[in-house]
Protein backbone atom coordinates (compact mmCIF):
# COMPACT_ATOMS: atom_id res chain seq x y z
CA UNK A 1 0.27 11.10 -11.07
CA UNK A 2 3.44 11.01 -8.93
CA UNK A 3 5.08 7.66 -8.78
CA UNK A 4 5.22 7.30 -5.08
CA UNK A 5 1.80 8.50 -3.53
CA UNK A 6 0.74 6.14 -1.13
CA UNK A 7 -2.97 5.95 -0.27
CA UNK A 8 -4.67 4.47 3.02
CA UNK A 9 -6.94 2.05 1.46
CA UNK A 10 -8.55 0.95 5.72
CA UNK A 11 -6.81 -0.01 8.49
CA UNK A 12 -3.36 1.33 8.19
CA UNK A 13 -2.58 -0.21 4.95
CA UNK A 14 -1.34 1.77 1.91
CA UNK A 15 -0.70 1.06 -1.61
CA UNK A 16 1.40 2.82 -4.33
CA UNK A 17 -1.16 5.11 -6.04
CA UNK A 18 0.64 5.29 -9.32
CA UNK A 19 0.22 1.81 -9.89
CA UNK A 20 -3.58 1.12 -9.34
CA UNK A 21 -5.10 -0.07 -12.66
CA UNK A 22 -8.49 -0.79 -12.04
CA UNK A 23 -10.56 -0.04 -8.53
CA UNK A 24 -13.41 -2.89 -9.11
CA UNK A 25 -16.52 -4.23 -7.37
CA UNK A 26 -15.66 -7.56 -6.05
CA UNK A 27 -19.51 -8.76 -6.13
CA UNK A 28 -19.39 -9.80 -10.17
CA UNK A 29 -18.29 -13.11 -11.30
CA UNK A 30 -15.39 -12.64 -13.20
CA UNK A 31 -14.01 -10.44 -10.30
CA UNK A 32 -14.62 -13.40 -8.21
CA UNK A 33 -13.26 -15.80 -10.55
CA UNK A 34 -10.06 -13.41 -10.56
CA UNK A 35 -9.41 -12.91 -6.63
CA UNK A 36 -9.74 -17.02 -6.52
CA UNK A 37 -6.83 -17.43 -9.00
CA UNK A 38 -4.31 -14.62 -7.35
CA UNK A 39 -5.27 -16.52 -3.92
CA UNK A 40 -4.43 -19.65 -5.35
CA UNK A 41 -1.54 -18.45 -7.41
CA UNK A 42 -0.05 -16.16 -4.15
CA UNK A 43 -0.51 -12.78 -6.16
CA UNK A 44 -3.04 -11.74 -3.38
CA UNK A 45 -2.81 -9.14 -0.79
CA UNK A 46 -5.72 -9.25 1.70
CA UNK A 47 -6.08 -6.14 3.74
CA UNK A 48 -9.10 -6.49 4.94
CA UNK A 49 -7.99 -7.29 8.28
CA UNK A 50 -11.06 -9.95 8.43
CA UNK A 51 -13.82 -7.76 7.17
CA UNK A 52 -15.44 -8.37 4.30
CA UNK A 53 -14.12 -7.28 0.91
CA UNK A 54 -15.50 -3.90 -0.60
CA UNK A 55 -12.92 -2.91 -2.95
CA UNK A 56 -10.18 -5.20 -5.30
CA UNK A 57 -7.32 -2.93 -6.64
CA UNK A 58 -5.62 -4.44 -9.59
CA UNK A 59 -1.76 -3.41 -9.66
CA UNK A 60 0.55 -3.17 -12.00
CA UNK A 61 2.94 -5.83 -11.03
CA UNK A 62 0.06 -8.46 -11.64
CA UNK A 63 -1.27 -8.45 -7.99
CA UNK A 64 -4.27 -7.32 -6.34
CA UNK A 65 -5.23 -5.77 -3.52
CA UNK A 66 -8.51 -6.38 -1.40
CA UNK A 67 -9.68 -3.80 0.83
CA UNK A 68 -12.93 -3.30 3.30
CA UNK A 69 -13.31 -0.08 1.78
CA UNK A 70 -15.93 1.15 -0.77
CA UNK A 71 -14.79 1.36 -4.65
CA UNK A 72 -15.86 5.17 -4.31
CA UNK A 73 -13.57 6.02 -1.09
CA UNK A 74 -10.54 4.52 -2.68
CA UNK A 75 -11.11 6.22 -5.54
CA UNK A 76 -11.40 9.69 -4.18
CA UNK A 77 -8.31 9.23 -2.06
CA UNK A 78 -6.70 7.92 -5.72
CA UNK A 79 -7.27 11.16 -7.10
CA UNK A 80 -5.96 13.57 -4.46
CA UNK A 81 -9.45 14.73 -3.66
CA UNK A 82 -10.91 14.98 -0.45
CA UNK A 83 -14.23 12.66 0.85
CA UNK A 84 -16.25 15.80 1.37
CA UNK A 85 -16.23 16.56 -2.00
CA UNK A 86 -18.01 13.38 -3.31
């Protein structure tokens, strides 16, 4: 995957696609637990713009991502393919 491949994960905002780990629910407990901590700890980035949370990307740097987009979207767009296809 190229290192600098942005991705429009809703509203304008993009993230690095070559350093998504994980594109996760944020509905289970553990996920929950998670987003808490980076809030508290300042290693989240909320770009939901006010909506509600869909989709947490966990980076590589240690920081995650929340997005009002579904899991599935982002991870289409992740792999280069288009929405149609899914």
């Amino acid at each position: 995957m190229d290192a600098f491949r942005f991705i429009n994960i809703g509203f304008g905002n993009t993230v690095n696609a070559g350093k998504i780990i994980a594109i996760v629910s944020p509905d289970s407990a553990p996920v929950k637990r998670l987003v808490s901590k980076a809030r508290e700890d300042g290693r989240a980035v909320d770009a939901t713009q006010g909506r509600k949370t869909k989709a947490v990307l966990i980076m590589e740097n240690d920081r995650i991502v929340l997005s009002a987009l579904l899991p599935e979207t982002i991870s289409v767009r992740a792999q280069g393919r288009k929405e149609e296809e899914i």
